[in-house]
Protein backbone atom coordinates (compact mmCIF):
# COMPACT_ATOMS: atom_id res chain seq x y z
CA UNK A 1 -20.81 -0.12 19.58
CA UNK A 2 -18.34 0.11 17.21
CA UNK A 3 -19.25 2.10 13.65
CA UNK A 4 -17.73 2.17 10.23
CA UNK A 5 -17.65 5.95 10.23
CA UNK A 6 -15.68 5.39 13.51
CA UNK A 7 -13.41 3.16 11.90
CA UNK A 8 -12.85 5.13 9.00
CA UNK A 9 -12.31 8.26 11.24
CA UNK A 10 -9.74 6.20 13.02
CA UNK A 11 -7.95 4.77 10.12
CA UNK A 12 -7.50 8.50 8.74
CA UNK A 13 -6.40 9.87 11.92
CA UNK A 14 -3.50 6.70 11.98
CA UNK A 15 -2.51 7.38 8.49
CA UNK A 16 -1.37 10.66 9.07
CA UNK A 17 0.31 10.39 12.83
CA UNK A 18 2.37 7.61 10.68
CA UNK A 19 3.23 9.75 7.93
CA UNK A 20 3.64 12.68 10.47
CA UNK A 21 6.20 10.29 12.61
CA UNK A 22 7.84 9.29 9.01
CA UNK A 23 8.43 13.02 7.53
CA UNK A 24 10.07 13.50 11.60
CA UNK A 25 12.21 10.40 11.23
CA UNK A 26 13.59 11.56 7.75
CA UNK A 27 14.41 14.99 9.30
CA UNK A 28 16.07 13.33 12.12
CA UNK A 29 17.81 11.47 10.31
CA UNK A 30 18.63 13.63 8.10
CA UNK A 31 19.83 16.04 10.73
CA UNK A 32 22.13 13.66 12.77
CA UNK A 33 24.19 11.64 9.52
CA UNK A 34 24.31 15.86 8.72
CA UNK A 35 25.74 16.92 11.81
CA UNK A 36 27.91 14.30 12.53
CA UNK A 37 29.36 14.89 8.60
CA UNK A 38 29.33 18.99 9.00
CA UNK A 39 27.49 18.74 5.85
CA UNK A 40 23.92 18.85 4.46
CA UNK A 41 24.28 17.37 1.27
CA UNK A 42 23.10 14.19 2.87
CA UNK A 43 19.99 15.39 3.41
CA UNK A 44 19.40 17.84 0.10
CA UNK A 45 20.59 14.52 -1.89
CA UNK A 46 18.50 12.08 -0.30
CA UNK A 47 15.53 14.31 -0.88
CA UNK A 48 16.50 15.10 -4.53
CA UNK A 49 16.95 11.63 -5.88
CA UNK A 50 13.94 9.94 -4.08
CA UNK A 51 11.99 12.67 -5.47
CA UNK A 52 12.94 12.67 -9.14
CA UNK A 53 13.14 8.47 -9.05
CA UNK A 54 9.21 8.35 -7.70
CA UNK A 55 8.41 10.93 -9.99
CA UNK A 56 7.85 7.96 -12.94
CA UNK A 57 6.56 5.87 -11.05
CA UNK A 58 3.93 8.21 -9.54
CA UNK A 59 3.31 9.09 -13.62
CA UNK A 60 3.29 5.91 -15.05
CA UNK A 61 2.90 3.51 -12.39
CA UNK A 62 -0.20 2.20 -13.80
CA UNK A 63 0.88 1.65 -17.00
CA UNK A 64 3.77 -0.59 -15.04
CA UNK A 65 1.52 -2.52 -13.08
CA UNK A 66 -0.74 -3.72 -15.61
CA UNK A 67 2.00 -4.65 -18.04
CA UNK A 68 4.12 -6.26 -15.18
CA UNK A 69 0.66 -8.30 -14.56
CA UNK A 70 -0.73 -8.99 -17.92
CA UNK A 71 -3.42 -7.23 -17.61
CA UNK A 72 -5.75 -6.48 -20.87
CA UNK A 73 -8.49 -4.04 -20.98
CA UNK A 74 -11.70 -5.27 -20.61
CA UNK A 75 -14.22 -5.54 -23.20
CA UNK A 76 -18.10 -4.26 -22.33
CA UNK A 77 -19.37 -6.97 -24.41
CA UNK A 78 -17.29 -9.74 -22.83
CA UNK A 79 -17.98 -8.19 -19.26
CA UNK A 80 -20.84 -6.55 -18.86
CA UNK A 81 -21.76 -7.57 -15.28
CA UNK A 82 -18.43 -5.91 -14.22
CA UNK A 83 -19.13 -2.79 -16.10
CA UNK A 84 -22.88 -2.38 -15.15
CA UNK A 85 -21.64 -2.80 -11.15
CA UNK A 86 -18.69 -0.44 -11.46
CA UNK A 87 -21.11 2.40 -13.43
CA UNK A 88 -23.42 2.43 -10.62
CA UNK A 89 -21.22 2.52 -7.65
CA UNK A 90 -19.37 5.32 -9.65
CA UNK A 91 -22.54 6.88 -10.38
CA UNK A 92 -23.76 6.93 -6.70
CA UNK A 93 -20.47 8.29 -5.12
CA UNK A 94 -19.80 10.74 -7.80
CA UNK A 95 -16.82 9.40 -9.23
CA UNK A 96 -15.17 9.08 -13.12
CA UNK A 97 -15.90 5.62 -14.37
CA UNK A 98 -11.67 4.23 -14.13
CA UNK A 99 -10.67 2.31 -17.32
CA UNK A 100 -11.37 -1.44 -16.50
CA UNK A 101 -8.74 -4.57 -16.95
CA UNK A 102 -8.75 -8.12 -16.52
CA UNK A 103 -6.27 -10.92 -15.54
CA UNK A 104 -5.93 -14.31 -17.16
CA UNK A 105 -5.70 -15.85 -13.50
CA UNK A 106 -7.77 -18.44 -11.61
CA UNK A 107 -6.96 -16.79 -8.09
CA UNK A 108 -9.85 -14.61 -7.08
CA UNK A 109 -8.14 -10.89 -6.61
CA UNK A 110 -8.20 -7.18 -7.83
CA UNK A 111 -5.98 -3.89 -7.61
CA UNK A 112 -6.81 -0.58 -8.36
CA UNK A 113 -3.77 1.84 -8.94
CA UNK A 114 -3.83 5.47 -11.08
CA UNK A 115 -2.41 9.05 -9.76
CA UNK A 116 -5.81 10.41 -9.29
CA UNK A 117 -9.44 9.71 -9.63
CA UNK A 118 -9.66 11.03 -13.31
CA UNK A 119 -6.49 8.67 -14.27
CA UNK A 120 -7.11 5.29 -12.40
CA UNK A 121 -7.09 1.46 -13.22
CA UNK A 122 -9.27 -1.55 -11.83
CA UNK A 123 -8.20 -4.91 -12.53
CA UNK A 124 -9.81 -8.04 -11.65
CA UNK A 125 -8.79 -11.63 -12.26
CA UNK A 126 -11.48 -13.93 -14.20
CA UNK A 127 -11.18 -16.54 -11.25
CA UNK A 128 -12.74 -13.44 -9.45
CA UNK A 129 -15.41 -12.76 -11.50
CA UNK A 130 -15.93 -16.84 -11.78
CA UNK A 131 -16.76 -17.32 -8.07
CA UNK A 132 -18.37 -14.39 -6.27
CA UNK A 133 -21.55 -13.64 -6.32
CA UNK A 134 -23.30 -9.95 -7.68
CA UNK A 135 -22.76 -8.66 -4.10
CA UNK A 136 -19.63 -10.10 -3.17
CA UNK A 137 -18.57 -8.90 -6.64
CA UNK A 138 -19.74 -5.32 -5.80
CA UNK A 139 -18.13 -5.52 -2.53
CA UNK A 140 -14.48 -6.16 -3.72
CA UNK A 141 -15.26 -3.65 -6.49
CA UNK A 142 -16.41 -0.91 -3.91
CA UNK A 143 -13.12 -1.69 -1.67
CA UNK A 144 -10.90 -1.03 -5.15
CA UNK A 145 -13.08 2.55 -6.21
CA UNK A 146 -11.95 2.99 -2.39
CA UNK A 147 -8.32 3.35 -2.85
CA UNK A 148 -8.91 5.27 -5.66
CA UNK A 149 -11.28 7.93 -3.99
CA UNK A 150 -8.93 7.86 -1.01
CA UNK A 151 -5.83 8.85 -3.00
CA UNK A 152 -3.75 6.11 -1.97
CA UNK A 153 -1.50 5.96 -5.14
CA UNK A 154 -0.85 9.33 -4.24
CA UNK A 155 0.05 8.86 -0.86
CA UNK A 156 1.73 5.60 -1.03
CA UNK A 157 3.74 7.26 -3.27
CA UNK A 158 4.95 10.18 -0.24
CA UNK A 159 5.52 7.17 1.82
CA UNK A 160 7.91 5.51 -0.75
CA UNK A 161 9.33 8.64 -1.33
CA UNK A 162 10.32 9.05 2.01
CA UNK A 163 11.09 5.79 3.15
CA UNK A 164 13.52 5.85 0.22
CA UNK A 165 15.53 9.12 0.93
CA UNK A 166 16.26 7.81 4.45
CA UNK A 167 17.30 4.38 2.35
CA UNK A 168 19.46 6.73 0.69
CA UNK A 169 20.97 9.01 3.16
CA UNK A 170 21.84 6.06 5.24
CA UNK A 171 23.35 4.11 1.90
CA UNK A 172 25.61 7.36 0.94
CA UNK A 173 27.20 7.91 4.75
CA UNK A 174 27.70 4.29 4.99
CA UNK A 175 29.78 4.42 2.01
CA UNK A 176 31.38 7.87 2.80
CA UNK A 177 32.56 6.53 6.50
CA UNK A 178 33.92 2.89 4.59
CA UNK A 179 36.12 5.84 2.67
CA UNK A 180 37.22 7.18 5.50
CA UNK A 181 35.05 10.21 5.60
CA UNK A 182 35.51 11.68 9.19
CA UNK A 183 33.33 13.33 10.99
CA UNK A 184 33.16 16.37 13.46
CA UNK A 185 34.74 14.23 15.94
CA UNK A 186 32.17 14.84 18.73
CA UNK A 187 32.27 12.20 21.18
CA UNK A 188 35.64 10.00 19.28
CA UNK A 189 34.33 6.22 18.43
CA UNK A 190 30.91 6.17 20.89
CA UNK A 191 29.55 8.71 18.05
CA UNK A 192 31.05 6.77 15.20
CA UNK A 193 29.53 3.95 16.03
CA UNK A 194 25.98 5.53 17.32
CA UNK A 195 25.84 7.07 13.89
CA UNK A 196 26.62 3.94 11.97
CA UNK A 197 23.61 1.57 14.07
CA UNK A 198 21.63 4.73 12.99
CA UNK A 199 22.17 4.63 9.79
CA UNK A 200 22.16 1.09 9.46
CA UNK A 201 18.73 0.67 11.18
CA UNK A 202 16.80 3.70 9.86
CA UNK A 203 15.82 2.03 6.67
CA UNK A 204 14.62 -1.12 8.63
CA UNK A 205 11.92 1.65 10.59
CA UNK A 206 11.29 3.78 7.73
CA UNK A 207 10.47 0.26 5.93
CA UNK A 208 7.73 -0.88 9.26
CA UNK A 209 6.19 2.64 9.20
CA UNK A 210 5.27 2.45 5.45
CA UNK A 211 4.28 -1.32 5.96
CA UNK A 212 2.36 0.28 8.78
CA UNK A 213 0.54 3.14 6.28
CA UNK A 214 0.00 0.38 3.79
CA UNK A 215 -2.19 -1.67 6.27
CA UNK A 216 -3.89 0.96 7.38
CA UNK A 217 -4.95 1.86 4.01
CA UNK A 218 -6.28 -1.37 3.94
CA UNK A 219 -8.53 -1.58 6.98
CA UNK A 220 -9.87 2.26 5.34
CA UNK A 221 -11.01 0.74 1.97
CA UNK A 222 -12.59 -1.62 3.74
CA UNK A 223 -14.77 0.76 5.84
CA UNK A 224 -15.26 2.75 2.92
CA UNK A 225 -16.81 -0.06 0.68
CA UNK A 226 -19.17 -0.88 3.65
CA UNK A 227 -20.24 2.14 3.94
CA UNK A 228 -20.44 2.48 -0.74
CA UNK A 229 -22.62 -0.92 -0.70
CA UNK A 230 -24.16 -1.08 3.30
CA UNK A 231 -23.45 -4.75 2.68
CA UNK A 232 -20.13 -5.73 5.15
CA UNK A 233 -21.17 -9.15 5.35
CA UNK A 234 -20.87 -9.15 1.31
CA UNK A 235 -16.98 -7.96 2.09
CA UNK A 236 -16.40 -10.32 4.73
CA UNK A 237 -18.12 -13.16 2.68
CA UNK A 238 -15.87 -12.06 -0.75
CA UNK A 239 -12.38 -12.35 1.30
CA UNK A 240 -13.25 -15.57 3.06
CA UNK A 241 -14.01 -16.97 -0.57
CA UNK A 242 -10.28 -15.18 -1.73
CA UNK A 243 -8.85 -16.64 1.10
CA UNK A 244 -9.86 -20.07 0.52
CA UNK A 245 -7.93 -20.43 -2.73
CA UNK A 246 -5.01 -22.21 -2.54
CA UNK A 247 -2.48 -21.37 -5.45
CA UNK A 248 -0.77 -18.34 -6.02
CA UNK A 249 -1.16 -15.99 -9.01
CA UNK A 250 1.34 -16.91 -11.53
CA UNK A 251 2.03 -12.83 -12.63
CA UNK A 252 2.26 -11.50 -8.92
CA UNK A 253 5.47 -10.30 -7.60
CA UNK A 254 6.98 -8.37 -5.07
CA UNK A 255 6.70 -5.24 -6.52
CA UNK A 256 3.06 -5.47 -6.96
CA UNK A 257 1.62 -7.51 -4.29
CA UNK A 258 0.97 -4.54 -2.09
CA UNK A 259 -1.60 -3.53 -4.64
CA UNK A 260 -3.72 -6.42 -4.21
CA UNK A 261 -6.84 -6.78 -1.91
CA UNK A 262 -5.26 -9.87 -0.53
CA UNK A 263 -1.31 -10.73 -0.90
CA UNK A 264 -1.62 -12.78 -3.70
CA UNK A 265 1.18 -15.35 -2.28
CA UNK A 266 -0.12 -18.09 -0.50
CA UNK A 267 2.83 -19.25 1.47
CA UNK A 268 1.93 -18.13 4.54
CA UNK A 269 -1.83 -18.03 6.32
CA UNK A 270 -3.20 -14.84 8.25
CA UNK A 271 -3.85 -17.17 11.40
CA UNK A 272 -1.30 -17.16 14.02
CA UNK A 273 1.29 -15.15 12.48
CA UNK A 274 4.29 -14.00 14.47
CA UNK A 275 3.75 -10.02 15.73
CA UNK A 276 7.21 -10.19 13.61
CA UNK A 277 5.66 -11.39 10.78
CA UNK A 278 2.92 -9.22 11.07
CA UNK A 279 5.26 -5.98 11.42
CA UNK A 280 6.24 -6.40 7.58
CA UNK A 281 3.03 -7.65 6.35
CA UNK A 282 1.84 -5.85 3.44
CA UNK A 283 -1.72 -6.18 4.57
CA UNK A 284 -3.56 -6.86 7.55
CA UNK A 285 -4.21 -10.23 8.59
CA UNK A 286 -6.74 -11.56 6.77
CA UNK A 287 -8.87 -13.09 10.17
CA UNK A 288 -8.69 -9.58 11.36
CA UNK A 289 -10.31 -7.56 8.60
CA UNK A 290 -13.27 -10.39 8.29
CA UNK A 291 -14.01 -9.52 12.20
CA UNK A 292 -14.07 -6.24 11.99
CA UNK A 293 -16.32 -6.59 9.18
CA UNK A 294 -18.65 -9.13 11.01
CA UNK A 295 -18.49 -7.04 14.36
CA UNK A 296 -18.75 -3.49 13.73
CA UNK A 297 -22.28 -2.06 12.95
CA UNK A 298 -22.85 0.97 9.66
């Protein structure tokens, strides 16, 4: 039967053949806009820029987040429940205590973003707090200290980086060919137009591969925090209770629903999605992680 350290093994071992396959697709990429051009400077710039424009957001991202959500910090004396569960999970895995927000919503969620374990940020809505129980509340808590002892912000942040210098590579030879940039002239029109669907597709599959990393980052936290607590049923329990709310969270947005531990939108439901649908999910479907939660044994 199934296991959690199996799962989390597995979930590890996925991350990194997709970042693998994503730092090979940005070479190849890379490569062929670069030989067809006779020049490298789509590569070296497409590195350069992504790097220096994720540098602030790998620096300050937090600090975004929270102010793009309205978060506020938390106050002991106003939350002491939250602060006595997040001390003792910290305490018994040997982590920093993070600095502790809250959200003026009525949707049960949380995030957890910060560069590293000793700079890092949990946020939890008071509609959270308001309907789960001590051990579903520890549960969702655990999952969050997940991400954080998991380095996720850091590595969601190679996957950006690299999803956006193929973004950019592909954005600067489209432009260069609309010019009238030639290239070597290998192979007339066939290559012309080879290199253009290239182009024009690559940051569609860079996009699915770090959709891809995303949800398996997911599925991890969620071993991880069965295995913090020993209490998966608490998990599955918490996330049928998030996904039973109805409204949306009136600060969420785009740029930040990735960070939640459930989309935050409620326009869609997780059952019977579309594979399509499910290709540019942010997170797993919602059904799936409950299962896995019900079904596999610690």
């Amino acid at each position: 039967m199934a296991t959690f350290y199996g799962e989390k093994e597995s979930n590890i071992l996925k991350t990194w053949i997709y970042l693998t396959l994503m730092s090979l697709f940005v070479v190849a990429v890379g490569w062929g806009i670069s030989y067809y051009t006779g020049s490298y400077i789509f590569l070296w710039v497409g590195l350069i820029v992504s790097i220096f424009s994720s540098f602030y957001s790998y620096f300050y991202s937090d600090k975004l987040v929270l102010r793009m959500s309205k978060a506020k910090k938390a106050k002991r004396e106003d939350y002491a429940e939250y602060y006595r569960i997040v001390e003792n999970l910290t305490i018994s895995e040997g982590m920093l205590m993070p600095e502790l927000f809250i959200l003026k919503e009525s949707q049960p969620n949380a995030f957890a973003t910060g560069r590293n374990p000793e700079n890092s940020v949990i946020a939890v809505t008071e509609g959270l707090l308001r309907v789960m129980d001590r051990s579903e509340l520890e549960a969702v808590l655990a999952h969050e200290l997940s991400h954080i002892k998991n380095r996720d912000v850091l590595l969601s942040t190679v996957v950006v980086v690299l999803a956006a210098t193929v973004a950019l590579m592909s954005r600067i030879f489209l432009r260069s060919t609309m010019f009238g940039r030639r290239g070597r002239g290998k192979g007339g029109l066939i290559t012309l137009i080879f290199a253009l669907v290239v182009a024009l597709l690559a940051p569609l599959i860079a996009t699915v591969i770090k959709l891809a990393v995303s949800r398996k980052r997911e599925y991890l936290a969620d071993s991880s925090a069965a295995l913090m607590t020993r209490h998966p049923q608490a998990l599955a329990d918490a996330l049928e209770k998030i996904k039973s709310y109805p409204k949306s969270m009136k600060a969420a947005s785009d740029a930040t629903a990735h960070l939640y531990i459930m989309n935050p939108f409620r326009e869609d439901d997780d059952e019977g999605q579309k594979w399509i649908h499910k290709l540019f999910a942010t997170h797993p479907p919602l059904e799936e992680r409950i299962q896995k939660l019900k079904e596999v044994d610690i």
